[in-house]
PDB file of N, CA and C in Angstrom:
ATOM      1  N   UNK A   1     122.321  48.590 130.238  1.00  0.00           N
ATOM      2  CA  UNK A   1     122.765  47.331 130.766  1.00  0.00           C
ATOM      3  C   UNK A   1     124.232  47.381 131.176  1.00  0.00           C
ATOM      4  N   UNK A   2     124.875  48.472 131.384  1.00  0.00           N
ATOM      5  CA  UNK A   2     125.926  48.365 132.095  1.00  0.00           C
ATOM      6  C   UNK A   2     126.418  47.918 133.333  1.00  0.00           C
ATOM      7  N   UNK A   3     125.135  48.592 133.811  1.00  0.00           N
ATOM      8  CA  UNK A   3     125.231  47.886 135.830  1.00  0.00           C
ATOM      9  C   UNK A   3     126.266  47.075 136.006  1.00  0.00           C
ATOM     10  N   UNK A   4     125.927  45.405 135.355  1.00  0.00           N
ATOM     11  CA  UNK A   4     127.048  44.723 135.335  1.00  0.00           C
ATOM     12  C   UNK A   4     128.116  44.757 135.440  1.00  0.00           C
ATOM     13  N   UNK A   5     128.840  45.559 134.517  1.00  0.00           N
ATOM     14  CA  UNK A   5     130.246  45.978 134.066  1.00  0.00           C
ATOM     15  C   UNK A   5     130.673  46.976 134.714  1.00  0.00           C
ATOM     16  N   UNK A   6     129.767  48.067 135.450  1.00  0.00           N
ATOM     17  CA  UNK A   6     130.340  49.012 136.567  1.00  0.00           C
ATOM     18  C   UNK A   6     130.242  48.579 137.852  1.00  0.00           C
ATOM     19  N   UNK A   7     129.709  47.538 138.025  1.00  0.00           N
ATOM     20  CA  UNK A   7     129.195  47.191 139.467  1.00  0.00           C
ATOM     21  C   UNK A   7     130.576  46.043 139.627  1.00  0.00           C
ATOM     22  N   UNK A   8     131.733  45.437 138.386  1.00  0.00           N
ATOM     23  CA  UNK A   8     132.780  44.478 138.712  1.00  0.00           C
ATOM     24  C   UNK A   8     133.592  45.582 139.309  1.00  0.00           C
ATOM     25  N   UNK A   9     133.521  46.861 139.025  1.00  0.00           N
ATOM     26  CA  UNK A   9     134.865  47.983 139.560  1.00  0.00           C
ATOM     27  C   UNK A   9     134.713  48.110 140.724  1.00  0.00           C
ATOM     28  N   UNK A  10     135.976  48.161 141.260  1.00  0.00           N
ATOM     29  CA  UNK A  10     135.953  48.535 142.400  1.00  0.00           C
ATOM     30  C   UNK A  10     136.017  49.739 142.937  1.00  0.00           C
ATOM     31  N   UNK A  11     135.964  50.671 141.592  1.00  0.00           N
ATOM     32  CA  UNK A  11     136.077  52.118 141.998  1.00  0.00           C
ATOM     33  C   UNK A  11     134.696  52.407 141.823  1.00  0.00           C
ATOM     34  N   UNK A  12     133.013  51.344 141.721  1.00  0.00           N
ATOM     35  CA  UNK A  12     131.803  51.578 141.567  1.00  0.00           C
ATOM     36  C   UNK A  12     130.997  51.335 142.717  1.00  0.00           C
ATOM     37  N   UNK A  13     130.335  52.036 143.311  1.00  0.00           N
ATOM     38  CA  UNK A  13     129.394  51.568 144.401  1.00  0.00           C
ATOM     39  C   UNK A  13     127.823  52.113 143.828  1.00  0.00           C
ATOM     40  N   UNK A  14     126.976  51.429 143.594  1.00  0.00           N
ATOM     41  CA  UNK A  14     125.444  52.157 143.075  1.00  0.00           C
ATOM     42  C   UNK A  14     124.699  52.013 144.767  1.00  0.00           C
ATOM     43  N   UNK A  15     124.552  53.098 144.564  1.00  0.00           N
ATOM     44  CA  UNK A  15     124.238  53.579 145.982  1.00  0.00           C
ATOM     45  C   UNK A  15     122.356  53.613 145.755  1.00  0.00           C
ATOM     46  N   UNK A  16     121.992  54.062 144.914  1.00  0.00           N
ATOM     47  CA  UNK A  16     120.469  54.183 144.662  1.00  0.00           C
ATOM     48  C   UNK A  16     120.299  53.641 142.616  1.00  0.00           C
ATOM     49  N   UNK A  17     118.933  53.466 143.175  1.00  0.00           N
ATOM     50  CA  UNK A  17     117.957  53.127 141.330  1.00  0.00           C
ATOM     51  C   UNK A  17     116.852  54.184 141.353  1.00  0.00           C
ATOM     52  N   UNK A  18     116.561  54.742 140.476  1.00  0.00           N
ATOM     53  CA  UNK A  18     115.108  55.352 140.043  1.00  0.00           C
ATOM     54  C   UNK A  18     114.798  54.712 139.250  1.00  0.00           C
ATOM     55  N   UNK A  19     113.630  54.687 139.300  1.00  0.00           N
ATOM     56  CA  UNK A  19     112.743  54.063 138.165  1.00  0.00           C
ATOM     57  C   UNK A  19     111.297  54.236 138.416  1.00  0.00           C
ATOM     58  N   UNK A  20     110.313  53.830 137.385  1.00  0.00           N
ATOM     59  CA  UNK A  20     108.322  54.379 137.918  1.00  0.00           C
ATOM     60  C   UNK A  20     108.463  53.600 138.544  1.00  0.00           C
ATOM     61  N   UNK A  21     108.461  51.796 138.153  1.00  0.00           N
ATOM     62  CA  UNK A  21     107.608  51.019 138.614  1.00  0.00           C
ATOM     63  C   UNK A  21     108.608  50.305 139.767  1.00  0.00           C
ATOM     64  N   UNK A  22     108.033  50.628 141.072  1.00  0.00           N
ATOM     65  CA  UNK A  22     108.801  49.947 142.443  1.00  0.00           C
ATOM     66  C   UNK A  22     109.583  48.739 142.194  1.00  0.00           C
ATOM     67  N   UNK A  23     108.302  47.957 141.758  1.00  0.00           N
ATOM     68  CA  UNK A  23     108.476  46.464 141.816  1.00  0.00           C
ATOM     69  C   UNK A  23     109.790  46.180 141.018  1.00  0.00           C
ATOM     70  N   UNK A  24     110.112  46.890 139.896  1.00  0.00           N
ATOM     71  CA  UNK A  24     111.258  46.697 138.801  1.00  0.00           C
ATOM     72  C   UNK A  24     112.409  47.359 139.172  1.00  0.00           C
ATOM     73  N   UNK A  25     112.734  48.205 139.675  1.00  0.00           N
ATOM     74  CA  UNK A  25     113.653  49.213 140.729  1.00  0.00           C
ATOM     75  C   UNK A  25     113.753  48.453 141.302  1.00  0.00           C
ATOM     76  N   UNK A  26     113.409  48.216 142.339  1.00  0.00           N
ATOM     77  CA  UNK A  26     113.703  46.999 143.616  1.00  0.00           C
ATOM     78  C   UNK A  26     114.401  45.618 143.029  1.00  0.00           C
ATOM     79  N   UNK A  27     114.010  44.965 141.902  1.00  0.00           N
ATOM     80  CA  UNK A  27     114.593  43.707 142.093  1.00  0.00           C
ATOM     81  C   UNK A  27     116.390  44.198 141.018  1.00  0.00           C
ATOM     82  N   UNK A  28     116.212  45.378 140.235  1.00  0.00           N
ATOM     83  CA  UNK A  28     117.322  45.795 139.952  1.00  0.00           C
ATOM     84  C   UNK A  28     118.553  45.972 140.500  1.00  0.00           C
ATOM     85  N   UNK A  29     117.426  47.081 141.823  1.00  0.00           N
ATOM     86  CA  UNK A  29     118.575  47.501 143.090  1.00  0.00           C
ATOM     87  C   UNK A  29     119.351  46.221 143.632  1.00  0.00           C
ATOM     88  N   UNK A  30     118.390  45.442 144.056  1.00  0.00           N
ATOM     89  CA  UNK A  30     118.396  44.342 145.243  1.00  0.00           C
ATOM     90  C   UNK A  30     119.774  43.471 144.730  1.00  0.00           C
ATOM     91  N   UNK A  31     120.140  43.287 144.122  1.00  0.00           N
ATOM     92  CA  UNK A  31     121.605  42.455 143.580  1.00  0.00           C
ATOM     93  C   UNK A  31     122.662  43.629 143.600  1.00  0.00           C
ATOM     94  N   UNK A  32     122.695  44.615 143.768  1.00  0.00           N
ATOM     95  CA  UNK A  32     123.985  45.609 144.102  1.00  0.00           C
ATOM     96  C   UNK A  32     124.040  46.410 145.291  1.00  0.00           C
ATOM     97  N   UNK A  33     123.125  45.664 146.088  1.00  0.00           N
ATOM     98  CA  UNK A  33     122.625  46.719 147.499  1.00  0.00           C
ATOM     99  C   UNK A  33     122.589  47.820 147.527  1.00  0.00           C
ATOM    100  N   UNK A  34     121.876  48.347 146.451  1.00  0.00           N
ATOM    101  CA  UNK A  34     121.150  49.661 146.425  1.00  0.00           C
ATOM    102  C   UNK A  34     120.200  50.023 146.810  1.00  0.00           C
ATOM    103  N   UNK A  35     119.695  51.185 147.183  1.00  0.00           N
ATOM    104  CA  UNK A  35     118.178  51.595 147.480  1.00  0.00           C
ATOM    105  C   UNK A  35     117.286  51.724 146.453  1.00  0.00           C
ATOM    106  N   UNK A  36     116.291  51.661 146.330  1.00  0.00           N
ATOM    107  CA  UNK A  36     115.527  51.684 144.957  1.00  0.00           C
ATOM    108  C   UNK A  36     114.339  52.824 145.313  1.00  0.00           C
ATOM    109  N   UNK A  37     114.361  53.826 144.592  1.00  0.00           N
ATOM    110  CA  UNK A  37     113.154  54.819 144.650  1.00  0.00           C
ATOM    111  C   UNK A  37     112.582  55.539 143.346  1.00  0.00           C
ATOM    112  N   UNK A  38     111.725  55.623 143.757  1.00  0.00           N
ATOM    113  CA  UNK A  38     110.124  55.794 142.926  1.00  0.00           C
ATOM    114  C   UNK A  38     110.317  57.368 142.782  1.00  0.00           C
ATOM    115  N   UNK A  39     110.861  57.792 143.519  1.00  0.00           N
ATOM    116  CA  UNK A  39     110.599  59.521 143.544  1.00  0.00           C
ATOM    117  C   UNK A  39     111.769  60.392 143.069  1.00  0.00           C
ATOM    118  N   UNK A  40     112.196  61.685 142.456  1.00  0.00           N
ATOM    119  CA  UNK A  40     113.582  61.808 142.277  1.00  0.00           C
ATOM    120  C   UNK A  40     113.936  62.458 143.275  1.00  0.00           C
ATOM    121  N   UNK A  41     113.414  63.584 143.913  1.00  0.00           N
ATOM    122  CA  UNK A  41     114.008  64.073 145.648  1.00  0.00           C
ATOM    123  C   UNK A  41     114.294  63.458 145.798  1.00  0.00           C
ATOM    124  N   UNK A  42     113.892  62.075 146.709  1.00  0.00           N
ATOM    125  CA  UNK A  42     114.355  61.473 147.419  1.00  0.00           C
ATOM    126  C   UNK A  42     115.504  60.666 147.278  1.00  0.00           C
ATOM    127  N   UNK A  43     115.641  60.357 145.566  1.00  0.00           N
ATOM    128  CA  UNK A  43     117.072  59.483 144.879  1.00  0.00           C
ATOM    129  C   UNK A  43     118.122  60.481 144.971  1.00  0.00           C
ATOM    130  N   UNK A  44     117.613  61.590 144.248  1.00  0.00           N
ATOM    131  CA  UNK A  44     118.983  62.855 144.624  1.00  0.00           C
ATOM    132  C   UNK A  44     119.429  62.880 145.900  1.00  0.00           C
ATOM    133  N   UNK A  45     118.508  62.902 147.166  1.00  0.00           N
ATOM    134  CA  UNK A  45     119.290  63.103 148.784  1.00  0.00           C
ATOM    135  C   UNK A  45     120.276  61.952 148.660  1.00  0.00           C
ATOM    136  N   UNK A  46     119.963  60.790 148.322  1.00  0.00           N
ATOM    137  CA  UNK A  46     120.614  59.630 148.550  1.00  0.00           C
ATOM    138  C   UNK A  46     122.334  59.572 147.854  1.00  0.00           C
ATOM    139  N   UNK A  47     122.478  60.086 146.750  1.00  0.00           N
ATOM    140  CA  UNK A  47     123.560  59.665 146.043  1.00  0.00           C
ATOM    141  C   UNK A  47     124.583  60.955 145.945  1.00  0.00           C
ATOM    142  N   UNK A  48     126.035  61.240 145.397  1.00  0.00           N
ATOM    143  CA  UNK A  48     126.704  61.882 146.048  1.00  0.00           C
ATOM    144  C   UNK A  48     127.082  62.280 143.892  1.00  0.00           C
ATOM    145  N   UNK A  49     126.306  61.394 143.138  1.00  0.00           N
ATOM    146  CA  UNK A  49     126.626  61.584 141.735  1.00  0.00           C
ATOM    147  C   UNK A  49     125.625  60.385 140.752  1.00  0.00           C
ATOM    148  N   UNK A  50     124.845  61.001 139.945  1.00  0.00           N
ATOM    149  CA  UNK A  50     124.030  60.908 139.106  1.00  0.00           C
ATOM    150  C   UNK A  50     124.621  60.070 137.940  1.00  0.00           C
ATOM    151  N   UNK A  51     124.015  58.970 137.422  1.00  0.00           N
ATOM    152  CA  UNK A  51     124.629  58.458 136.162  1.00  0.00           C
ATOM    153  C   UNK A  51     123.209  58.365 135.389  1.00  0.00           C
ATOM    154  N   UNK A  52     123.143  58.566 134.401  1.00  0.00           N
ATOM    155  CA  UNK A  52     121.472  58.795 133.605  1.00  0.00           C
ATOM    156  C   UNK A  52     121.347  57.784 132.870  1.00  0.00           C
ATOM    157  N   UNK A  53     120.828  57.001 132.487  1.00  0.00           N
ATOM    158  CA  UNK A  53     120.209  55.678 131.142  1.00  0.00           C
ATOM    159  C   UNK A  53     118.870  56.039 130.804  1.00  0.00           C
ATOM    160  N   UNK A  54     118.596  56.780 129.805  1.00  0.00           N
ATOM    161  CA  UNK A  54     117.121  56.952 129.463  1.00  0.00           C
ATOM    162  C   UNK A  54     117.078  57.660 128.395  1.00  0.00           C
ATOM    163  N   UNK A  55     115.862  57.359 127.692  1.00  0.00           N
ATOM    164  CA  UNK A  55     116.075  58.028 126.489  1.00  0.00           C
ATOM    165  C   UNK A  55     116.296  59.941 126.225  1.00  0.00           C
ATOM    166  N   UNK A  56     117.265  60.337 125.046  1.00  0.00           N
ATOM    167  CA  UNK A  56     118.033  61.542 124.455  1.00  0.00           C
ATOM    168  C   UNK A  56     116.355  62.760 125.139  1.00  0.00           C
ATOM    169  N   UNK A  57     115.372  62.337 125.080  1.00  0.00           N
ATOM    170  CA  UNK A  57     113.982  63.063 124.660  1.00  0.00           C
ATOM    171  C   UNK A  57     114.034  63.646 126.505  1.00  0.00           C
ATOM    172  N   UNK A  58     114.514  62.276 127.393  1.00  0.00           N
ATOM    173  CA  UNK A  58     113.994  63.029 128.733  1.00  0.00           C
ATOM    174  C   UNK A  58     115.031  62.883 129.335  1.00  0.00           C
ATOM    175  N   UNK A  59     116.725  62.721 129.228  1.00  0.00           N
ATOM    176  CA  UNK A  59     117.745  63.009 129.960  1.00  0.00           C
ATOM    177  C   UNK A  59     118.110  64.387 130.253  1.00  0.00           C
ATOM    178  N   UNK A  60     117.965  65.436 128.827  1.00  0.00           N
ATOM    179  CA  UNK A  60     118.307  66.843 129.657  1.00  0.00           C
ATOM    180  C   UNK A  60     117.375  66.877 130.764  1.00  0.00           C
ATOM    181  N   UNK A  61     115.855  66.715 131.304  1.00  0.00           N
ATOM    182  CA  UNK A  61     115.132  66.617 132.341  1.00  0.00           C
ATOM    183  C   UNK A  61     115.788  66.491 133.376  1.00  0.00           C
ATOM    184  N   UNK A  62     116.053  64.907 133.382  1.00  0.00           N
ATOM    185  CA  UNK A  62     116.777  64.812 134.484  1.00  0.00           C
ATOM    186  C   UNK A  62     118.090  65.001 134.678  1.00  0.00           C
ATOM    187  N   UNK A  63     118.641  65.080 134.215  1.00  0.00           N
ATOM    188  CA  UNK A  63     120.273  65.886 134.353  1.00  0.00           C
ATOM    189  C   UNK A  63     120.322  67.235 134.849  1.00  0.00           C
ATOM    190  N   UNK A  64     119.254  68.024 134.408  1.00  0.00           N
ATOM    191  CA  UNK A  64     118.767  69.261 134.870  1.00  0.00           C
ATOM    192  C   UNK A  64     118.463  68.830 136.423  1.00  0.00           C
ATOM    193  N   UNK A  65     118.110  68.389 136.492  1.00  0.00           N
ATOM    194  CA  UNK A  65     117.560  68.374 137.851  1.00  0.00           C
ATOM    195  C   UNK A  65     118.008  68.063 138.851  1.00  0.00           C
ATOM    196  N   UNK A  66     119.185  66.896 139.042  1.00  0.00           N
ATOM    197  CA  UNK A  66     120.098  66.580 139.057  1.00  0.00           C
ATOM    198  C   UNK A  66     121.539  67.700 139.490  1.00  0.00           C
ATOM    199  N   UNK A  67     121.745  68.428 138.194  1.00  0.00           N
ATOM    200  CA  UNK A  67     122.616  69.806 138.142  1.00  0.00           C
ATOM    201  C   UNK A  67     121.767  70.347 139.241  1.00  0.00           C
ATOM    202  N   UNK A  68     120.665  70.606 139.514  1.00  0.00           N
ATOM    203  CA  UNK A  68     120.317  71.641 140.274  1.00  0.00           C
ATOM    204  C   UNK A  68     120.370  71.454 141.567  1.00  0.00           C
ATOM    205  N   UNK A  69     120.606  70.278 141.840  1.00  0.00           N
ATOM    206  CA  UNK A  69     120.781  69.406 143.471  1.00  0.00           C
ATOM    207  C   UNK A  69     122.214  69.410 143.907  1.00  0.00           C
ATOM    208  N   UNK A  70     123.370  69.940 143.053  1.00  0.00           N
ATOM    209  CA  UNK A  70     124.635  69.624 142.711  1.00  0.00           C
ATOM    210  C   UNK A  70     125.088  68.677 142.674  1.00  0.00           C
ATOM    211  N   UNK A  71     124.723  68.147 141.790  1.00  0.00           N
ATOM    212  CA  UNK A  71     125.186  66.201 141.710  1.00  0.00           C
ATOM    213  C   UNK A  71     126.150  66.328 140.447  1.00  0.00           C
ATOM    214  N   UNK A  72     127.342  65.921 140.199  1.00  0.00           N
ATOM    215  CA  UNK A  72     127.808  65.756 138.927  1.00  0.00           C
ATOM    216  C   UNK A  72     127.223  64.474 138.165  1.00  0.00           C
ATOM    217  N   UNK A  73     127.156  64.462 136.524  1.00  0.00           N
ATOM    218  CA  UNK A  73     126.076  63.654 136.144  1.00  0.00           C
ATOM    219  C   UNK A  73     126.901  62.941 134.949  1.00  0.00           C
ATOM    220  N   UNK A  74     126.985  61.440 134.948  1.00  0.00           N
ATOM    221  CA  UNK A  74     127.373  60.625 133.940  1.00  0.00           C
ATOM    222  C   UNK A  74     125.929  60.514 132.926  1.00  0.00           C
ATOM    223  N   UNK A  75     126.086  60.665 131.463  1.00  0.00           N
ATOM    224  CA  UNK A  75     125.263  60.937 130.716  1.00  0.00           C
ATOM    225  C   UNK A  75     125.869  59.898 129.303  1.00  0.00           C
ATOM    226  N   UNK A  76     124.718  59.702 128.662  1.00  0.00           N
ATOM    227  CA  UNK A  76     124.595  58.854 127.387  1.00  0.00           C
ATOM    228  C   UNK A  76     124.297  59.320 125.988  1.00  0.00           C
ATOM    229  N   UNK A  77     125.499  59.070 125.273  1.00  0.00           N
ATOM    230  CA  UNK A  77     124.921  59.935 123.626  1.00  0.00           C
ATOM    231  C   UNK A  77     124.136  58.935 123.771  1.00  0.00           C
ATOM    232  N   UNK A  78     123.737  59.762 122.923  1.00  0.00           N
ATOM    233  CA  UNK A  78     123.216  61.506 122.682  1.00  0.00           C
ATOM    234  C   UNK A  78     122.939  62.144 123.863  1.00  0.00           C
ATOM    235  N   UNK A  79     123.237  63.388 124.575  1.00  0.00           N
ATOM    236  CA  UNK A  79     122.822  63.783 125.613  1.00  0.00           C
ATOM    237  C   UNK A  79     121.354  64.363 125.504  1.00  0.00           C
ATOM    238  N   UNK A  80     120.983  64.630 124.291  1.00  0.00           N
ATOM    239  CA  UNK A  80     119.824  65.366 124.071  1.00  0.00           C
ATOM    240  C   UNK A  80     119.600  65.335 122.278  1.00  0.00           C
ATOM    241  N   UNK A  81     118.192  65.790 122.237  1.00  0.00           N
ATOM    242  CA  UNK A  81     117.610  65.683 120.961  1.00  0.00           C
ATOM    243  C   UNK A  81     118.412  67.121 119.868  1.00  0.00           C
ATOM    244  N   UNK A  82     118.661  68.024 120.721  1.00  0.00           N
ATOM    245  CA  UNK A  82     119.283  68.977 119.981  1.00  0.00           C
ATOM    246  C   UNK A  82     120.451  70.065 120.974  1.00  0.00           C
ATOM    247  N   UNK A  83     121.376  70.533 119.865  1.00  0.00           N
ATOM    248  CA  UNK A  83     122.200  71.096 120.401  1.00  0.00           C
ATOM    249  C   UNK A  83     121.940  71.854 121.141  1.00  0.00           C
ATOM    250  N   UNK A  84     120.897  73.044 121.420  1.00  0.00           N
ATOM    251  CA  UNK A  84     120.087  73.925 122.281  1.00  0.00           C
ATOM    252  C   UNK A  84     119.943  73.270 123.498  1.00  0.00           C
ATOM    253  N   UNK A  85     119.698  72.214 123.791  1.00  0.00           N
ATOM    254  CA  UNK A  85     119.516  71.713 125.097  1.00  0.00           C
ATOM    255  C   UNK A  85     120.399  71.002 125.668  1.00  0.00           C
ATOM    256  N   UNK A  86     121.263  70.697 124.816  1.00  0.00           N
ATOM    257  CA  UNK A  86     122.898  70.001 125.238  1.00  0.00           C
ATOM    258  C   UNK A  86     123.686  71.176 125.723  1.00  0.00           C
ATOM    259  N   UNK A  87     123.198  72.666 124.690  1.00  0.00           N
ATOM    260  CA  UNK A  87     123.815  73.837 125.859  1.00  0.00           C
ATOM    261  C   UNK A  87     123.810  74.106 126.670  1.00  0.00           C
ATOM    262  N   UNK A  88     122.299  74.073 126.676  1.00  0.00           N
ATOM    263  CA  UNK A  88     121.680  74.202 127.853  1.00  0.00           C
ATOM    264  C   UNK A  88     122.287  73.853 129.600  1.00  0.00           C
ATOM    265  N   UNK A  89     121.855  72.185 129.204  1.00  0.00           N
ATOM    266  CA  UNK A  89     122.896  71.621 130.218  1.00  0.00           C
ATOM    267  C   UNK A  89     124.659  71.563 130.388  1.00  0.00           C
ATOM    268  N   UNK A  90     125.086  71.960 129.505  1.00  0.00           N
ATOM    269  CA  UNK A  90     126.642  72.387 129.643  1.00  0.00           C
ATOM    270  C   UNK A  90     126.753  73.668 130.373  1.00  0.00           C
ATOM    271  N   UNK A  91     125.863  74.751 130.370  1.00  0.00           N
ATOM    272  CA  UNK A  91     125.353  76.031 130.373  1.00  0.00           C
ATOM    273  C   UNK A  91     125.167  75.670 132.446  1.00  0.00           C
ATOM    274  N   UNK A  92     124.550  74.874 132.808  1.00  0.00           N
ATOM    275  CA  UNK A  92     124.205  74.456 133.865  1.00  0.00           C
ATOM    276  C   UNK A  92     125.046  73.809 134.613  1.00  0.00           C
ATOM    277  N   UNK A  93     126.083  73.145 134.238  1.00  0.00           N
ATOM    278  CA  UNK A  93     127.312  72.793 134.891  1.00  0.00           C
ATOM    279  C   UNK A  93     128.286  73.617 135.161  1.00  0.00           C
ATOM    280  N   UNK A  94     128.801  74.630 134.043  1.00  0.00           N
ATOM    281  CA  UNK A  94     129.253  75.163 134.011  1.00  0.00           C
ATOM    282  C   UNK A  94     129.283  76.383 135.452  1.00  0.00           C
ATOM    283  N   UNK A  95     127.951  76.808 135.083  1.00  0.00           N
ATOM    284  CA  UNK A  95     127.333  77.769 136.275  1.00  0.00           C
ATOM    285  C   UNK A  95     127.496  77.357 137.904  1.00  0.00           C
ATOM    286  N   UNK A  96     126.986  75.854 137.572  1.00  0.00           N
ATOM    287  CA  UNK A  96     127.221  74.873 139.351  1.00  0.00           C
ATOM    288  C   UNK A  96     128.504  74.310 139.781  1.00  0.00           C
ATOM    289  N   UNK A  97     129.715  74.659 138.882  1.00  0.00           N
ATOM    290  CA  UNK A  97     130.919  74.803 138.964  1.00  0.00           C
ATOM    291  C   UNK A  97     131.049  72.780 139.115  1.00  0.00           C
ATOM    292  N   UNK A  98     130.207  72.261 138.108  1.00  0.00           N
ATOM    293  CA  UNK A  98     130.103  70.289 138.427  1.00  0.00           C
ATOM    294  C   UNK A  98     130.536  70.427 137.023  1.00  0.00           C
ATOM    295  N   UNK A  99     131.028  68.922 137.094  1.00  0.00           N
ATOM    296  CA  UNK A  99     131.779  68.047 135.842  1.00  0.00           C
ATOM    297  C   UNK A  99     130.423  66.813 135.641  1.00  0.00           C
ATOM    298  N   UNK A 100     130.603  66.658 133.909  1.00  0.00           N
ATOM    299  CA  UNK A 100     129.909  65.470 133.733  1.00  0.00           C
ATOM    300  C   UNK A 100     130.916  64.582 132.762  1.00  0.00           C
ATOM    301  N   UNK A 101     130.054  63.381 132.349  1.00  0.00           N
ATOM    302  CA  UNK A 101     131.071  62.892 131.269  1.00  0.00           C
ATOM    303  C   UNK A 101     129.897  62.201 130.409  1.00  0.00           C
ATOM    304  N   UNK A 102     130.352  62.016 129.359  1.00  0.00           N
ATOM    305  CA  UNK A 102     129.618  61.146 128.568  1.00  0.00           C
ATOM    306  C   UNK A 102     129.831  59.840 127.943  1.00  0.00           C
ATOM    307  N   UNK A 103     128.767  58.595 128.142  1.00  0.00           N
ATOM    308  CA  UNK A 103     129.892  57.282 127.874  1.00  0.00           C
ATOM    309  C   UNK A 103     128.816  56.834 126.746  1.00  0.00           C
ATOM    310  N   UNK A 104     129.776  56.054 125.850  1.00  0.00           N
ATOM    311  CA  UNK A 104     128.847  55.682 124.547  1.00  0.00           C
ATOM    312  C   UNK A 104     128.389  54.289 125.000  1.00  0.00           C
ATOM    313  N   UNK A 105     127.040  53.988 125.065  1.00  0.00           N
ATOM    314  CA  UNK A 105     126.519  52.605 125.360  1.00  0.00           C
ATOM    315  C   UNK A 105     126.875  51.548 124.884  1.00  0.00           C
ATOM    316  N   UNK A 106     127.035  51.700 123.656  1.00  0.00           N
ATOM    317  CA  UNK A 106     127.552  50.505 122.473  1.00  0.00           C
ATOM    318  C   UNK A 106     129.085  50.123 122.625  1.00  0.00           C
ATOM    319  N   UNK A 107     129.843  51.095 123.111  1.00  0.00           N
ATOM    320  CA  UNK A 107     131.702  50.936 123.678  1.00  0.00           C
ATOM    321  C   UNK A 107     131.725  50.513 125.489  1.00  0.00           C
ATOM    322  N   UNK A 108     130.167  50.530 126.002  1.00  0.00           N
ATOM    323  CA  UNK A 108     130.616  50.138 127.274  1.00  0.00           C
ATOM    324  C   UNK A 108     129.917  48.712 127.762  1.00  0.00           C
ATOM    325  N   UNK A 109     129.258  48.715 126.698  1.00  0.00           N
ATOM    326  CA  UNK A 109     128.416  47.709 127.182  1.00  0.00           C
ATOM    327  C   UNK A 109     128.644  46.250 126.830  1.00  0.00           C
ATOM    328  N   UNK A 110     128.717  45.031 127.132  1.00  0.00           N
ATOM    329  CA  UNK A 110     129.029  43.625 126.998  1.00  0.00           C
ATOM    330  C   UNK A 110     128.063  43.676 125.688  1.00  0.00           C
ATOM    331  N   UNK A 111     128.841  42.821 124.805  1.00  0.00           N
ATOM    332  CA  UNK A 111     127.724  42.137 123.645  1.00  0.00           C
ATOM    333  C   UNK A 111     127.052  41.137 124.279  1.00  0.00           C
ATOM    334  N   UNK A 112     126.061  40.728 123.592  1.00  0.00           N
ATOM    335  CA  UNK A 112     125.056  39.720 123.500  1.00  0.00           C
ATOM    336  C   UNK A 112     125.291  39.095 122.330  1.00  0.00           C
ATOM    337  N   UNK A 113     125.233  37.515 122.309  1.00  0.00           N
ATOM    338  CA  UNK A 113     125.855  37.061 121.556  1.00  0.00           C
ATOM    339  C   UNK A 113     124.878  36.942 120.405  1.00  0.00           C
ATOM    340  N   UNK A 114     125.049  36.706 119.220  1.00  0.00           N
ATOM    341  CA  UNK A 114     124.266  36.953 117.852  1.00  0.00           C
ATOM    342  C   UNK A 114     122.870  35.830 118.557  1.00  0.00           C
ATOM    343  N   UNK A 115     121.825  36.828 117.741  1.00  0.00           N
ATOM    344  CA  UNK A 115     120.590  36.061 118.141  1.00  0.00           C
ATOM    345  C   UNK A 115     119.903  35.761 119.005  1.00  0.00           C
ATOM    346  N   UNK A 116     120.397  36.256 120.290  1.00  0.00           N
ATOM    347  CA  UNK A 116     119.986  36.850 121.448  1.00  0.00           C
ATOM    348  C   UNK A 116     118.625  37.665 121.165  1.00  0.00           C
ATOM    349  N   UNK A 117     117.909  37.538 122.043  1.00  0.00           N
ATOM    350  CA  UNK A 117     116.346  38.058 122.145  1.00  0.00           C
ATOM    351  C   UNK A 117     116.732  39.420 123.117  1.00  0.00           C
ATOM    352  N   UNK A 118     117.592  39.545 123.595  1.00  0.00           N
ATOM    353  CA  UNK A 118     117.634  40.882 124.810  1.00  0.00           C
ATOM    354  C   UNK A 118     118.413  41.925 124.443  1.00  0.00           C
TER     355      UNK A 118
END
């Protein structure tokens, strides 16, 4: 749920959304005039740098994949379930001569005020 809070900067432009389901991508995109796609080729052609939100289990995935398109990639602790695959992908930047960073969700993100359902 950052969108918000990167989308007030003016040093932020979200250029594309991935996501499965169209319908939920689209109305995401549609308030930051982004493109919204279903597919990851086609999100990688689009964007010039990768920011990941998804769970530790399938971000090395896509960060990998990502690295392999040369996209530099904003990533979320945990980057991964274990250190082996956090090498992994350090291992992969390193090699594609790209920078990533990592931002803690809980330090970037707006509270919700106590008792909040969301």
């Amino acid at each position: 749920m950052a969108m918000p809070a990167a989308a007030a900067s003016s040093e932020v432009r979200f250029a594309a959304l991935l996501g499965r389901n169209g319908k939920v991508v689209d109305a995401l995109a549609t308030p930051y005039g982004a493109q919204a796609f279903t597919g990851c080729d086609s999100f990688l052609d689009a964007v010039d740098i990768v920011g990941i939100a998804v769970p530790p289990a399938v971000q090395p995935s896509f960060a990998r994949a990502a690295i392999a398109r040369g996209k530099p990639v904003l990533l979320e602790k945990p980057v991964a379930l274990n250190v082996g695959e956090a090498e992994r992908m350090a291992e992969d930047l390193e090699r594609a001569g790209l920078r990533s960073a990592v931002f803690f969700p809980t330090s970037t993100c707006q509270r919700l005020p106590t008792g909040s359902n969301r």
